[in-house]
C-alpha atoms as a PDB file:
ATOM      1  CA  UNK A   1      17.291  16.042  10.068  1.00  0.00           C
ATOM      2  CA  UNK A   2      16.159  12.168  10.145  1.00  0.00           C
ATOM      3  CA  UNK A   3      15.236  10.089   7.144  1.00  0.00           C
ATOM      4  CA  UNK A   4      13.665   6.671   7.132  1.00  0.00           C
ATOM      5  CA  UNK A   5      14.956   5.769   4.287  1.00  0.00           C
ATOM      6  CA  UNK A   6      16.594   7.566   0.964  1.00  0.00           C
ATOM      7  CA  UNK A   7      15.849   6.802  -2.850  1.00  0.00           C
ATOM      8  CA  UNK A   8      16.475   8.660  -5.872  1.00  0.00           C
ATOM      9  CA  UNK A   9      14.885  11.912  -6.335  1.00  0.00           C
ATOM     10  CA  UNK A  10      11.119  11.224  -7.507  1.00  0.00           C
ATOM     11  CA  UNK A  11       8.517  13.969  -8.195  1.00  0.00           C
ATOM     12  CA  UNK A  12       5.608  13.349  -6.646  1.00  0.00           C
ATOM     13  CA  UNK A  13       4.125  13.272 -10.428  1.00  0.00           C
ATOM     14  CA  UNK A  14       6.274  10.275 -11.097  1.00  0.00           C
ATOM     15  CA  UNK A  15       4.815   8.599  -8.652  1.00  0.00           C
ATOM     16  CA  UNK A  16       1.579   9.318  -9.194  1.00  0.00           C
ATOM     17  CA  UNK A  17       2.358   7.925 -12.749  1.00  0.00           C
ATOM     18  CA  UNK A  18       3.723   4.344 -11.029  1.00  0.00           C
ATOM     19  CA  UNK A  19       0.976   4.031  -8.721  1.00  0.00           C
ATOM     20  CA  UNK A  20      -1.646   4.436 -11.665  1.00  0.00           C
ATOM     21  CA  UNK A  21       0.217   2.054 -13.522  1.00  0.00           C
ATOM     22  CA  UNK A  22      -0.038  -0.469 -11.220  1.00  0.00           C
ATOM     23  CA  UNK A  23      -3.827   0.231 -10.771  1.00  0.00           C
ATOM     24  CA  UNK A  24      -3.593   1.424  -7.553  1.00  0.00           C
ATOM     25  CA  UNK A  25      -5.138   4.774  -7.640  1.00  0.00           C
ATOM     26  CA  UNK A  26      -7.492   6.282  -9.730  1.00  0.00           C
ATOM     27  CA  UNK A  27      -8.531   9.923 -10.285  1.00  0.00           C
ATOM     28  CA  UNK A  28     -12.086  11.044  -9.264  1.00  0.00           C
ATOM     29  CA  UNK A  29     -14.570  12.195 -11.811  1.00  0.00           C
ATOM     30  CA  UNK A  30     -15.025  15.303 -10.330  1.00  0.00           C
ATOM     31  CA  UNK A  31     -15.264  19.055 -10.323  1.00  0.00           C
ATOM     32  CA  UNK A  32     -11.537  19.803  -9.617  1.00  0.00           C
ATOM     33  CA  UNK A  33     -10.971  22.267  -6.688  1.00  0.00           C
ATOM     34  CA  UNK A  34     -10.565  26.073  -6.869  1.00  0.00           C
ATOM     35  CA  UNK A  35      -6.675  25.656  -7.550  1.00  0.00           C
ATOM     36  CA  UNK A  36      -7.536  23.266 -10.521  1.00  0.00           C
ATOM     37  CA  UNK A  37      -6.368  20.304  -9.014  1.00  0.00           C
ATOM     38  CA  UNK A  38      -7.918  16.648  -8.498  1.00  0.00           C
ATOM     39  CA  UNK A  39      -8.343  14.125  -6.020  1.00  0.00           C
ATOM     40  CA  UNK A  40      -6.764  10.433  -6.055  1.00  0.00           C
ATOM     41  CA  UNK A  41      -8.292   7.590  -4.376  1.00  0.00           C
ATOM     42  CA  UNK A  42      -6.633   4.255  -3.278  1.00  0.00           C
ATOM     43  CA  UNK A  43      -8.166   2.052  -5.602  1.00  0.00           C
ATOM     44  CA  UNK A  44      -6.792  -1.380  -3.229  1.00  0.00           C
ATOM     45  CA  UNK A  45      -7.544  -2.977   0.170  1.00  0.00           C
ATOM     46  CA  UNK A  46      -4.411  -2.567   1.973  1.00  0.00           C
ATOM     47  CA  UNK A  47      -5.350  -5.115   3.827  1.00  0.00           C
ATOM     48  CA  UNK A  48      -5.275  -7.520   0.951  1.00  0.00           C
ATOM     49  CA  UNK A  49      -2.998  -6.181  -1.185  1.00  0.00           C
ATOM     50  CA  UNK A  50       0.695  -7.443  -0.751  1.00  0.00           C
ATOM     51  CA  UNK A  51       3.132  -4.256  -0.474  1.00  0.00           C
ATOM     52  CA  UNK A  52       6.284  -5.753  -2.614  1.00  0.00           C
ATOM     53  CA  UNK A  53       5.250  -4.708  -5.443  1.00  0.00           C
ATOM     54  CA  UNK A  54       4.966  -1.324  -4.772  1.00  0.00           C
ATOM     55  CA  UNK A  55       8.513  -1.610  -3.222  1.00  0.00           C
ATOM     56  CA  UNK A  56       9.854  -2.961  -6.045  1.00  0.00           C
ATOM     57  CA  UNK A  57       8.397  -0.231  -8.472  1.00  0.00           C
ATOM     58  CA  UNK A  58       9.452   2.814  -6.443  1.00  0.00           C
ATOM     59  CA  UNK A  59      12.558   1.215  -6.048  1.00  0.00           C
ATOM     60  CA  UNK A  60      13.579   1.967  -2.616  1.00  0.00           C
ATOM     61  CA  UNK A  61      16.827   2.444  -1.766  1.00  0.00           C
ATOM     62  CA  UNK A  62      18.220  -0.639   0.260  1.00  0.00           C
ATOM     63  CA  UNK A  63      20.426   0.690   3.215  1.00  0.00           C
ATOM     64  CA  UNK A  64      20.924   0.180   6.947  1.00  0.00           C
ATOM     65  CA  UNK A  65      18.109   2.862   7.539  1.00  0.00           C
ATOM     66  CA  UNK A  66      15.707   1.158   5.109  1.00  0.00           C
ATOM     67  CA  UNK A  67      16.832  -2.550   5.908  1.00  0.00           C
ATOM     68  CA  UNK A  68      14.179  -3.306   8.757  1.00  0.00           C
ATOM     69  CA  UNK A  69      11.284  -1.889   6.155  1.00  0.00           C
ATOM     70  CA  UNK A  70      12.717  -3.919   3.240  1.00  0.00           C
ATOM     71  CA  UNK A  71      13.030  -7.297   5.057  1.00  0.00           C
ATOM     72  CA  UNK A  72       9.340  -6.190   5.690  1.00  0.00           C
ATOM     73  CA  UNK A  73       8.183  -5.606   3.054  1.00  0.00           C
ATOM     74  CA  UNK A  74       9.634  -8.378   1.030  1.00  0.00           C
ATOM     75  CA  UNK A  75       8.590 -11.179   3.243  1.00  0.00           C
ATOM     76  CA  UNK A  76       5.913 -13.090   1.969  1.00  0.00           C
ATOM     77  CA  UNK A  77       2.138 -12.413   2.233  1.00  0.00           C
ATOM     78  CA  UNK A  78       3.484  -8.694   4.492  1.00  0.00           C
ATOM     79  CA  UNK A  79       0.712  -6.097   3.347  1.00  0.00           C
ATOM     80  CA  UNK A  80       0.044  -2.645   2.145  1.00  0.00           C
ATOM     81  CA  UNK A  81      -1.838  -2.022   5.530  1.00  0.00           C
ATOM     82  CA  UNK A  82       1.206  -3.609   7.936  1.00  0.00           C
ATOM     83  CA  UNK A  83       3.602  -1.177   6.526  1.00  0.00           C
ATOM     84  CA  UNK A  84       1.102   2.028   6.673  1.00  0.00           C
END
């Protein structure tokens, strides 16, 4: 099996935690569902919002199968919505 790139292990909780953080998500004030969980919504305009940061905080491992995505990523003004 094929990955695009490897980091360290991260529950998805963790980054939940990061992306709230950064003020990127936000939980909905809601009845949660029948299995007691809630819904997240993207709280930023991808198209707007520069993607480095979000690199930087999940920490992405940089290797030859994540190279082409971090040159992306890092280069100035490259968005949330050109790497989605």
């Amino acid at each position: 099996r094929s990955t695009l790139w490897s980091a360290q292990h991260f529950d998805l909780a963790d980054v939940v935690e990061v992306l709230k953080t950064m003020d990127w998500i936000g939980k909905l004030q809601e009845s949660q569902g029948a299995d007691g969980s809630a819904r997240w919504v993207l709280l930023v305009d991808p198209v707007q919002t520069p993607v480095a940061p979000l690199v930087q905080n999940l920490l992405l491992a940089h290797d030859e199968q994540s190279g082409n995505f971090w040159r992306t990523a890092l280069r100035a003004g490259c968005t949330l919505h050109e790497v989605i």
